[in-house]
Protein backbone atom coordinates (compact mmCIF):
# COMPACT_ATOMS: atom_id res chain seq x y z
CA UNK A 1 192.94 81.44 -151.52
CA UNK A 2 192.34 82.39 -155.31
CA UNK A 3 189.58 82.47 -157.05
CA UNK A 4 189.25 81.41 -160.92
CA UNK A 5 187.39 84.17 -162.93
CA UNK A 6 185.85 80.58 -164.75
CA UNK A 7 184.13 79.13 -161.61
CA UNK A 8 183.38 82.62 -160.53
CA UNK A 9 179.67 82.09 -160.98
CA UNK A 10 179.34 78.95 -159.50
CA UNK A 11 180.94 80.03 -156.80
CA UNK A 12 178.58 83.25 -156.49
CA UNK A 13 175.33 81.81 -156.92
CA UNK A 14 173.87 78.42 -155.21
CA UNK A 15 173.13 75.76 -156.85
CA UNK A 16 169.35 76.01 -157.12
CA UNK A 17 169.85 79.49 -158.81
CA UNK A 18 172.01 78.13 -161.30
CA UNK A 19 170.00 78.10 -164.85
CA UNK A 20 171.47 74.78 -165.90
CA UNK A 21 170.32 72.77 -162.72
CA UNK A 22 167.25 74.97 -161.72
CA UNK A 23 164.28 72.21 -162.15
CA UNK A 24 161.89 73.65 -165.04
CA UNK A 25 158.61 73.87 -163.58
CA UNK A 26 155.78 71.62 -165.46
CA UNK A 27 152.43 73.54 -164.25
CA UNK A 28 151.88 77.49 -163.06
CA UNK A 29 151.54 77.92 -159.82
CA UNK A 30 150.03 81.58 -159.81
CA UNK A 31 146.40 79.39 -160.90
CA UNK A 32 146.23 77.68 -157.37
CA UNK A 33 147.60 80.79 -155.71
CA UNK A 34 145.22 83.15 -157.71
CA UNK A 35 142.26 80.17 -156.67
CA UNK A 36 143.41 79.85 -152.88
CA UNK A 37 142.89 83.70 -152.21
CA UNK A 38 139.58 83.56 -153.58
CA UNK A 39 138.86 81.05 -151.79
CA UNK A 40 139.95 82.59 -148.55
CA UNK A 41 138.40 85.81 -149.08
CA UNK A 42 135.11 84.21 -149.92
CA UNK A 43 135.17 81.68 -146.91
CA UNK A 44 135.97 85.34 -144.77
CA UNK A 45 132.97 87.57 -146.90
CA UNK A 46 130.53 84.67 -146.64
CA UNK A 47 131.38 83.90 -142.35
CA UNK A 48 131.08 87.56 -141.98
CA UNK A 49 127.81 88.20 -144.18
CA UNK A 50 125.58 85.28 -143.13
CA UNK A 51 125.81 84.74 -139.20
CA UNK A 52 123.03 87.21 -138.74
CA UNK A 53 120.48 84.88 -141.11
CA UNK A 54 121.83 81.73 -139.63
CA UNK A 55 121.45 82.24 -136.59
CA UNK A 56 117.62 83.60 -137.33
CA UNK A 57 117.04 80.45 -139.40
CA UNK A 58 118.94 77.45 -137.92
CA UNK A 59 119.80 78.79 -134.57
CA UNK A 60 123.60 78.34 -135.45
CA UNK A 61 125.79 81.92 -136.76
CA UNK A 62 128.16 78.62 -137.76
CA UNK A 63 125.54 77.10 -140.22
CA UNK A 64 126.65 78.31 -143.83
CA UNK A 65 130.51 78.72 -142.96
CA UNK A 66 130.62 74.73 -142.27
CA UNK A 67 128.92 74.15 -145.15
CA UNK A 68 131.14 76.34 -146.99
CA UNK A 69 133.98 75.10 -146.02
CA UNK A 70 132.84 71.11 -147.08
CA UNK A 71 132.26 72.80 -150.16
CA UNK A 72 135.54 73.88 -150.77
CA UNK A 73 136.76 70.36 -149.19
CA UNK A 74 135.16 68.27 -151.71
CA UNK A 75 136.07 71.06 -155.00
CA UNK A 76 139.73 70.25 -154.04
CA UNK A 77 138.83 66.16 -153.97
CA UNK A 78 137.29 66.43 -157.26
CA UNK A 79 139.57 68.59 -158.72
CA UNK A 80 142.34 65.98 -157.68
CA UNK A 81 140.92 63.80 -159.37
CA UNK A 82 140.16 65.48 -162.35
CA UNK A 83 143.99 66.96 -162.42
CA UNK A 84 144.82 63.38 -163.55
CA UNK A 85 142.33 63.10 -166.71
CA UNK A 86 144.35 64.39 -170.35
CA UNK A 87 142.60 66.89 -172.43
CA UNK A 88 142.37 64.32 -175.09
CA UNK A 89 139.91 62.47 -172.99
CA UNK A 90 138.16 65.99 -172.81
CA UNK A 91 138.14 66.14 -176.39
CA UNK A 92 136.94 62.37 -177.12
CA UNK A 93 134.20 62.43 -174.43
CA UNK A 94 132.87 65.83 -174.92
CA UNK A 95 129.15 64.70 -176.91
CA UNK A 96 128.62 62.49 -173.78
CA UNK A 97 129.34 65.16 -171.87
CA UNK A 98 126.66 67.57 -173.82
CA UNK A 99 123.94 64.24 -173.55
CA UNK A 100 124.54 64.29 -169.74
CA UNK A 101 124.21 68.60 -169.75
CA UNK A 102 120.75 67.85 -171.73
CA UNK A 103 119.96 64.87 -169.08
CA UNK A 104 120.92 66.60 -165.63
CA UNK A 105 118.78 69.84 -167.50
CA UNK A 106 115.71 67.49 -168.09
CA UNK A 107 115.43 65.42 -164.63
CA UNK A 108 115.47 68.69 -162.69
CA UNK A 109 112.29 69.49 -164.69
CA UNK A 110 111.03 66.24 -163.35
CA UNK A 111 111.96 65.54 -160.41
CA UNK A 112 113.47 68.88 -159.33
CA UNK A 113 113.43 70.86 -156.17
CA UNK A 114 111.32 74.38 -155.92
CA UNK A 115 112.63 77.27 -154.67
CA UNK A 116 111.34 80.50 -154.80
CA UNK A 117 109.36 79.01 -157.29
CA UNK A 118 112.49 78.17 -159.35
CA UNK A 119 113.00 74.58 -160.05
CA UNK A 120 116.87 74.05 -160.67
CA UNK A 121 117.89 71.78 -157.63
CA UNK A 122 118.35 68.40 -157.94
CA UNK A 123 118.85 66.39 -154.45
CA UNK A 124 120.84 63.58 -153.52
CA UNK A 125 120.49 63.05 -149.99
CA UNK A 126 122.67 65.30 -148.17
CA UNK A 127 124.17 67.14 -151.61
CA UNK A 128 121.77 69.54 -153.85
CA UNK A 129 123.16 69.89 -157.56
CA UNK A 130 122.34 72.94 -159.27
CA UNK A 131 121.91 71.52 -162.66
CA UNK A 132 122.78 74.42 -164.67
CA UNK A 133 126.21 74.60 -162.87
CA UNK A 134 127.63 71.32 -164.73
CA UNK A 135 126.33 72.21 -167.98
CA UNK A 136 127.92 75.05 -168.73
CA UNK A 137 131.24 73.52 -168.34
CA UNK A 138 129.87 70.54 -170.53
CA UNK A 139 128.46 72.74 -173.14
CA UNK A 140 131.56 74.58 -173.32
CA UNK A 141 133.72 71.24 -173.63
CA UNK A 142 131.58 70.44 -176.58
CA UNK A 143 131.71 73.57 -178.15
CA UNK A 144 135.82 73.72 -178.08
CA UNK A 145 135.57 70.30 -179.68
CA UNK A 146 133.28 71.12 -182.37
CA UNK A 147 135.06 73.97 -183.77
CA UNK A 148 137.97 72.01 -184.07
CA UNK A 149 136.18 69.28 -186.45
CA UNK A 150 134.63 71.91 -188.23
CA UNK A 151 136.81 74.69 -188.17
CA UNK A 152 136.84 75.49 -191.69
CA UNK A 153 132.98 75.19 -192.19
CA UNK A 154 132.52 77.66 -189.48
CA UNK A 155 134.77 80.12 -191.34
CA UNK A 156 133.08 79.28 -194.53
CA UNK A 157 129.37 78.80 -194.53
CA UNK A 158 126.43 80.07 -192.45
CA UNK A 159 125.88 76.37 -191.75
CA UNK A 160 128.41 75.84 -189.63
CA UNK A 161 128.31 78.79 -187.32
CA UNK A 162 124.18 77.65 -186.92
CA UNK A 163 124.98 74.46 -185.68
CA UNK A 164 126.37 75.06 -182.37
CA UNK A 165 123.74 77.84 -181.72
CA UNK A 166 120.93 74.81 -182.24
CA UNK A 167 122.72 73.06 -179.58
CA UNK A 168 122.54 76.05 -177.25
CA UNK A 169 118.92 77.07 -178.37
CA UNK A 170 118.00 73.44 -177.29
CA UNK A 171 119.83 73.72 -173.91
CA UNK A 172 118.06 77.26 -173.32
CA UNK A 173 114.69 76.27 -174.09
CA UNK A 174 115.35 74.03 -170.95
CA UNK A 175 117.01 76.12 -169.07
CA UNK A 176 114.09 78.97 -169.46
CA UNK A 177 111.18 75.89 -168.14
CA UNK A 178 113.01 76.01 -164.85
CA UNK A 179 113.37 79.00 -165.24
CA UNK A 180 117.30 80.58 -165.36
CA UNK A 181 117.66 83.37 -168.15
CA UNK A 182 121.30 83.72 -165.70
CA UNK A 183 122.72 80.82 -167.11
CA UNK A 184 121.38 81.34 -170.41
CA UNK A 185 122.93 84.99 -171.12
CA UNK A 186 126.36 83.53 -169.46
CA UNK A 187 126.13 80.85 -172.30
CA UNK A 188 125.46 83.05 -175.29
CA UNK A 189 128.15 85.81 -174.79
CA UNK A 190 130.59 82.82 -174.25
CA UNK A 191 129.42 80.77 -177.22
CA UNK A 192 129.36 84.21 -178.95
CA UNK A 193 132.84 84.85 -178.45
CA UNK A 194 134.25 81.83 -178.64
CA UNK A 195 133.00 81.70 -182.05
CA UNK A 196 134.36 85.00 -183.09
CA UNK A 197 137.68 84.30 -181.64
CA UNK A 198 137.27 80.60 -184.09
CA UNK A 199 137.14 82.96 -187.02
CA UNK A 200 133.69 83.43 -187.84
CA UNK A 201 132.51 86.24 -190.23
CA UNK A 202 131.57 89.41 -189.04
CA UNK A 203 127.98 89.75 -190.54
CA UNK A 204 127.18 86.69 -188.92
CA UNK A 205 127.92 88.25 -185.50
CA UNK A 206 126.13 91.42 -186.17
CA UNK A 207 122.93 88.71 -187.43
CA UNK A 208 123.13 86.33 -184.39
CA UNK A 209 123.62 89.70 -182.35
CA UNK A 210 120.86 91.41 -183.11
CA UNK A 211 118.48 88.32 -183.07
CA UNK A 212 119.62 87.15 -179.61
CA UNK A 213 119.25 91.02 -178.26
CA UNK A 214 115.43 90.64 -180.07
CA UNK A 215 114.87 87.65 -178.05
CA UNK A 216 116.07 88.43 -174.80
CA UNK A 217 114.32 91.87 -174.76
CA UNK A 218 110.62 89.81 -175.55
CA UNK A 219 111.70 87.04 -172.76
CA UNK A 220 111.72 89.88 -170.08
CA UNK A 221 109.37 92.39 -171.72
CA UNK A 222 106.65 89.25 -171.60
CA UNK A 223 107.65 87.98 -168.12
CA UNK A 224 106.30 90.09 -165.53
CA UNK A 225 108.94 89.37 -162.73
CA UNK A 226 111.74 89.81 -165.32
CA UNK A 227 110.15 92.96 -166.53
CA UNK A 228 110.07 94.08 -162.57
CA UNK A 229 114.02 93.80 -162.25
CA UNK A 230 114.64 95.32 -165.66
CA UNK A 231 112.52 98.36 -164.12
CA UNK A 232 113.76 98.55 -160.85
CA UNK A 233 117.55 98.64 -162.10
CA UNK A 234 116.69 101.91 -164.19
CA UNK A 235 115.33 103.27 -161.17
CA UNK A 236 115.80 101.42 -157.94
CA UNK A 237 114.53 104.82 -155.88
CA UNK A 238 111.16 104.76 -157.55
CA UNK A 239 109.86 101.25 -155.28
CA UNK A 240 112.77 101.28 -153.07
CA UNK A 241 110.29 98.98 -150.81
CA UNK A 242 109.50 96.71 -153.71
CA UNK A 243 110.76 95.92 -157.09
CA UNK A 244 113.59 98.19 -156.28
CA UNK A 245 114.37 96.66 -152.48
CA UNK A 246 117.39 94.81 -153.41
CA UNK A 247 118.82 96.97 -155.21
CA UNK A 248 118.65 100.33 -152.59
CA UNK A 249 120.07 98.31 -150.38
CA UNK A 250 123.19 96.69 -151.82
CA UNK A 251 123.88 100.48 -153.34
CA UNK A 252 123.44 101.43 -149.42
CA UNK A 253 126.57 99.06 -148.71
CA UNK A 254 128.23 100.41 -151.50
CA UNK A 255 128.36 103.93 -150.19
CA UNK A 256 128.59 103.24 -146.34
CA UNK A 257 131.96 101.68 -147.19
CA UNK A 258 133.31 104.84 -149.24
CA UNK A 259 136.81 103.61 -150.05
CA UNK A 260 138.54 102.11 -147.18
CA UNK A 261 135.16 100.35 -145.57
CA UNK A 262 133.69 100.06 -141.96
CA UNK A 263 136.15 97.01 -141.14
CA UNK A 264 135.51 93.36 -141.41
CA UNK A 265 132.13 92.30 -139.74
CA UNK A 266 131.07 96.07 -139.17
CA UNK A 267 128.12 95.97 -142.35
CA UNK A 268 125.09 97.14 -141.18
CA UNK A 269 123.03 95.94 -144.30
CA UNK A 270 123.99 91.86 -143.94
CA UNK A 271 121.39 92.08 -140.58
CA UNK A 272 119.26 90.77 -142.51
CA UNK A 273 118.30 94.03 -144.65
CA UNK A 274 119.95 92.87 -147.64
CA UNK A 275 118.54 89.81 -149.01
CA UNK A 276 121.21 86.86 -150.34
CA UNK A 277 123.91 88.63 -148.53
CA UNK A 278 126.24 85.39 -148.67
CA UNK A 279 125.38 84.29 -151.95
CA UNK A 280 124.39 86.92 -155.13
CA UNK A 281 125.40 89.87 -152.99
CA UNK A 282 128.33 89.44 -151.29
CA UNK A 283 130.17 91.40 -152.70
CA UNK A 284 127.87 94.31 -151.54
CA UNK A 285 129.14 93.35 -148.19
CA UNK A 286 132.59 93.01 -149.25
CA UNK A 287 132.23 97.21 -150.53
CA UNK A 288 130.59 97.58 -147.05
CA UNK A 289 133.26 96.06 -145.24
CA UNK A 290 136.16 96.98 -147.21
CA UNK A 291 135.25 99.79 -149.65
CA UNK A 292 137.01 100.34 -153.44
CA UNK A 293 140.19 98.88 -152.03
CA UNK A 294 138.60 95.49 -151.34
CA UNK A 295 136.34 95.55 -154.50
CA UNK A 296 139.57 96.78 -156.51
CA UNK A 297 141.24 93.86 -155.33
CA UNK A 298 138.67 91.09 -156.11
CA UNK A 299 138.65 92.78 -159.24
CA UNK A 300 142.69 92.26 -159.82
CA UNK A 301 142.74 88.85 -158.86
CA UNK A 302 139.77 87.89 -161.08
CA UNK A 303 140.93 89.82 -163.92
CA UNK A 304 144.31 88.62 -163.19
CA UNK A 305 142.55 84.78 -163.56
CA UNK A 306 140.88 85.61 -166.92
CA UNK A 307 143.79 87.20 -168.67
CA UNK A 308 145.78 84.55 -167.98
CA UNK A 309 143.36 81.82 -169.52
CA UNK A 310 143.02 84.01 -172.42
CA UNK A 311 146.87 83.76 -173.26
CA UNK A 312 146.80 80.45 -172.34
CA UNK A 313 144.08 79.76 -174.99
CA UNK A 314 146.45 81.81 -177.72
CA UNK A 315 149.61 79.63 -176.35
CA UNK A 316 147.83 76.85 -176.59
CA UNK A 317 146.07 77.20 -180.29
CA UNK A 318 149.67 78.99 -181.27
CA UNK A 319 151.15 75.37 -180.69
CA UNK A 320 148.39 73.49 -183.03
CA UNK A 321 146.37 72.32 -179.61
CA UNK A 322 142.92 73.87 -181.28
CA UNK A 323 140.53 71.99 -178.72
CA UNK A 324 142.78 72.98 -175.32
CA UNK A 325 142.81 76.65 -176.96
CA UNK A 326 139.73 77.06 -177.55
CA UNK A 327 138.63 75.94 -174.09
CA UNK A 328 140.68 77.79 -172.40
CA UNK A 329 139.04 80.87 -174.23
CA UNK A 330 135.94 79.41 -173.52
CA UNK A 331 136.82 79.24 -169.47
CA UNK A 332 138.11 82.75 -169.44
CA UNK A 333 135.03 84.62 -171.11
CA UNK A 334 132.90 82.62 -168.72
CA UNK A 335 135.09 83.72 -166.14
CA UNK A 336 135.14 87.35 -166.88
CA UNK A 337 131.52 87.48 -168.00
CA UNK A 338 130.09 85.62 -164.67
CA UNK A 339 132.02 87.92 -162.75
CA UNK A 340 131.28 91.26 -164.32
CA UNK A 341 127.52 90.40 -164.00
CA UNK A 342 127.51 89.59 -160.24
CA UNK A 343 129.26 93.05 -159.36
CA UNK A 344 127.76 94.98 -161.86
CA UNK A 345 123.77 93.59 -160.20
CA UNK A 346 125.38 94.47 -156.70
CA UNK A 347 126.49 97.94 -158.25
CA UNK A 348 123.28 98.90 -160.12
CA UNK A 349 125.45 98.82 -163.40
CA UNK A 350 123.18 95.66 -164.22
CA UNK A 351 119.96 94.00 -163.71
CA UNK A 352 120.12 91.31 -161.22
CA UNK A 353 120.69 88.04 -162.60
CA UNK A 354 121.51 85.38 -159.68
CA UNK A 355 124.68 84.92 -160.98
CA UNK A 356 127.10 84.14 -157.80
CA UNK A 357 131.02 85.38 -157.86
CA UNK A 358 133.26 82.52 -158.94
CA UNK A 359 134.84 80.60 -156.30
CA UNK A 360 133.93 83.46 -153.83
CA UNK A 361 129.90 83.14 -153.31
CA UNK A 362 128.36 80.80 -151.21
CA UNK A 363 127.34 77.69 -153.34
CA UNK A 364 128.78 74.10 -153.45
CA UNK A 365 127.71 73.78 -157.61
CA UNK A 366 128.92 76.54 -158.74
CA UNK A 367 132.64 76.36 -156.20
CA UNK A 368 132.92 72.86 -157.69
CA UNK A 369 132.13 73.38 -161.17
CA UNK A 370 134.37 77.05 -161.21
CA UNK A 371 137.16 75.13 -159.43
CA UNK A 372 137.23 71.86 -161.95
CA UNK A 373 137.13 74.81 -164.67
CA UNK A 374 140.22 76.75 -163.08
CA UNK A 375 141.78 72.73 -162.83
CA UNK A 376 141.24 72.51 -166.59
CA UNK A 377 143.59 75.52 -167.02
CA UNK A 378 146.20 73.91 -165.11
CA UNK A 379 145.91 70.65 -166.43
CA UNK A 380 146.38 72.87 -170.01
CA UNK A 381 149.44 74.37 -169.32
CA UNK A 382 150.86 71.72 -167.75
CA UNK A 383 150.13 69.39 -171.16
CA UNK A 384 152.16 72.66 -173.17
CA UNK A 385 154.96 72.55 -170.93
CA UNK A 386 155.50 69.27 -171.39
CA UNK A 387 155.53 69.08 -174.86
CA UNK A 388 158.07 72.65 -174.62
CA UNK A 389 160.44 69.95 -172.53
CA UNK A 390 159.74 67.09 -174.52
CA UNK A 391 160.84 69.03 -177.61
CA UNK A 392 163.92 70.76 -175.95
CA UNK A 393 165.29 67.37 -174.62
CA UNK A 394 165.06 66.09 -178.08
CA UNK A 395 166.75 68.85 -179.68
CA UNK A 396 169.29 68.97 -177.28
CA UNK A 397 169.76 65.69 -177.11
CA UNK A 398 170.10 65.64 -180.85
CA UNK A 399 173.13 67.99 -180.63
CA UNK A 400 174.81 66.05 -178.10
CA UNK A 401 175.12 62.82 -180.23
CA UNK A 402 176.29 64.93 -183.35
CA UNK A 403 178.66 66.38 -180.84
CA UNK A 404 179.86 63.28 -180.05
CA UNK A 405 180.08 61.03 -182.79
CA UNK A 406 182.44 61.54 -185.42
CA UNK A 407 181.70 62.19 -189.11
CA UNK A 408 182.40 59.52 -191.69
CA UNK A 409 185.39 61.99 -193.11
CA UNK A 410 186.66 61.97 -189.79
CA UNK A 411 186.44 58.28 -189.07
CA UNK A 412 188.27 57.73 -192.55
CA UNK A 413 190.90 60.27 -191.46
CA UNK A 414 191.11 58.47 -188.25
CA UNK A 415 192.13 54.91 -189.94
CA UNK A 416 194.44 56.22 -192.04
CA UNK A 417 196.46 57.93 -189.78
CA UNK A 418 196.37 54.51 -187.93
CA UNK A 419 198.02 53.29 -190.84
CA UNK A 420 200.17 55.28 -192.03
């Protein structure tokens, strides 16, 4: 039997390998993959660090894993849901978004559940919001859509980079009555960089800069509970049975589990020594459990996640789609910041904020509101590739028909030949 050198690589490689028929893919995978290991590791970290306190408080080690788990349930529901909706609908709905930010921030002042003498719980029935949760997202939304209307009066005038920061002075004067100075920091390095990557000028970044460092420093210098973590980070030793508690005992996990960890469920400091061991701190029980090679790891994969909305923000603002770039930008500093804040606290590399570990902490505001967010990515790239198809069909459909129909010299050629 012979062989043809010209079907030699059909006949080498199946069809599904073959570049012509291979089906081009219209979404990246590696964001649910990336999203499903963080949510397995998290559903793992937060069974194995909060049996001991559910069984003390509910009489069930099962309590917050169920709970957990419905959380992750209903992300995926709404974030099928929310799969479906174009950016463009993003864009054109993103000041109603911002008025229902400012109205979910104002009813939890009113009507509000206290805890630990925070009020930033709102309850429906069975399902507690955490107000501050969807209003990020919606901020952010409305921010991407204002620098694309005034892009040019952002790069141009002082005016236009003050704007947005009224917006977000507005939304942190409520956010500080409940209070959360968390959610307010997470805002203003986002805003802040989202800004500078729109172009703004440099003095205005050093001006805005310095202000909001002013600010912060007199919010916990004149608040004595915020002055008491500030305090306590520099020197968690000096009260290590006080202001300092938390602290000593998260950077007790840290060095029990040295680099490869005592083993999963072997932490000594989730028995209830280490308060919010599921939820702001869980990743002190991850180092306990696991060591550097589990925190290195979390690490990866979320750095892995914010990289890749950072390109996608360049793709996307490389191909003229301002509003979907900016966004994503938006999404990945959130990402990154959020994320560096919760491990630095657990480290001692930061004061403790209450910020929880997207899509790994225990918390059914922040899972849905970090998993819509990672949705908006895919949703993103999946509008790009599209186009990127649309525009190669065209163009090589366009080559096709001049392929196959004749010129006018040839068609004239053609009849006289007939002719003749």
């Amino acid at each position: 039997m012979s062989i043809s050198f010209a079907n030699l690589s059909e006949w080498a490689l199946p069809t599904w390998l073959q570049a012509e028929t291979r089906p081009v893919a219209t979404f990246d995978r590696s964001y649910i993959m990336l999203a499903f290991s963080m949510y397995i590791i998290g559903l793992i970290m937060v069974a194995s660090s909060s049996m001991p306190i559910a069984e003390r408080l509910f009489a069930d080690p099962f309590h917050f894993i169920i709970r957990h788990m419905i959380y992750i349930i209903l992300s995926l529901v709404i974030a099928a849901f929310t799969l479906q909706i174009p950016m463009h609908r993003w864009h054109q709905y993103s000041s109603n978004l911002l008025l229902v930010a400012i109205t979910l921030l104002v009813t939890v002042l009113i009507v509000g559940r206290n805890v630990n003498g925070a009020t930033r719980w709102l309850s429906l029935g069975p399902i507690t919001i955490q107000a501050a949760e969807p209003a990020k997202l919606f901020f952010f939304c409305y921010l991407s859509a204002y620098l694309v209307r005034r892009h040019n009066e952002v790069m141009a005038s002082i005016k236009g980079f003050a704007k947005p920061l009224m917006v977000f002075s507005l939304l942190s004067a409520l956010l500080l009555m409940q209070p959360d100075l968390g959610t307010i920091i997470v805002m203003f390095v986002t805003t802040f960089g989202l800004l500078f990557l729109a172009g703004a000028k440099l003095w205005q970044f050093i001006a805005i800069s310095a202000a909001g460092i002013t600010l912060l420093t007199m919010l916990a210098y004149f608040s004595p509970y915020r002055w008491a973590r500030v305090t306590g980070f520099l020197d968690p030793w000096k009260n290590p049975f006080g202001s300092g508690y938390q602290l000593t005992q998260s950077l007790m996990a840290y060095g029990r589990g040295e680099t490869f960890g005592q083993g999963l469920g072997n932490s000594v400091q989730k028995l209830e020594y280490l308060p919010e061991a599921h939820t702001d701190f869980v990743m002190a029980v991850l180092a306990e459990e696991f060591g550097f090679i589990g925190i290195s790891v979390i690490l990866l994969l979320s750095m892995t996640l914010v990289f890749k909305a950072l390109l996608l923000g360049r793709k996307a603002v490389n191909q003229e789609k301002y509003f979907e770039g900016f966004f994503a930008y938006a999404i990945g500093i959130w990402f990154c910041f959020q994320a560096a804040v919760n491990i630095g606290a657990s480290a001692g590399v930061v004061p403790t904020k209450g910020l929880t570990m997207p899509l790994i902490s225990y918390g059914g505001s922040s899972m849905v509101i970090m998993t819509l967010a990672v949705v908006i990515l895919i949703r993103i790239d999946h509008e790009i590739r599209l186009q990127n198809i649309q525009a190669t069909s065209r163009t090589t459909g366009h080559h096709k028909d001049t392929k196959k129909k004749p010129s006018k010299v040839h068609k004239t050629k053609l009849i006289e030949s007939e002719n003749d």
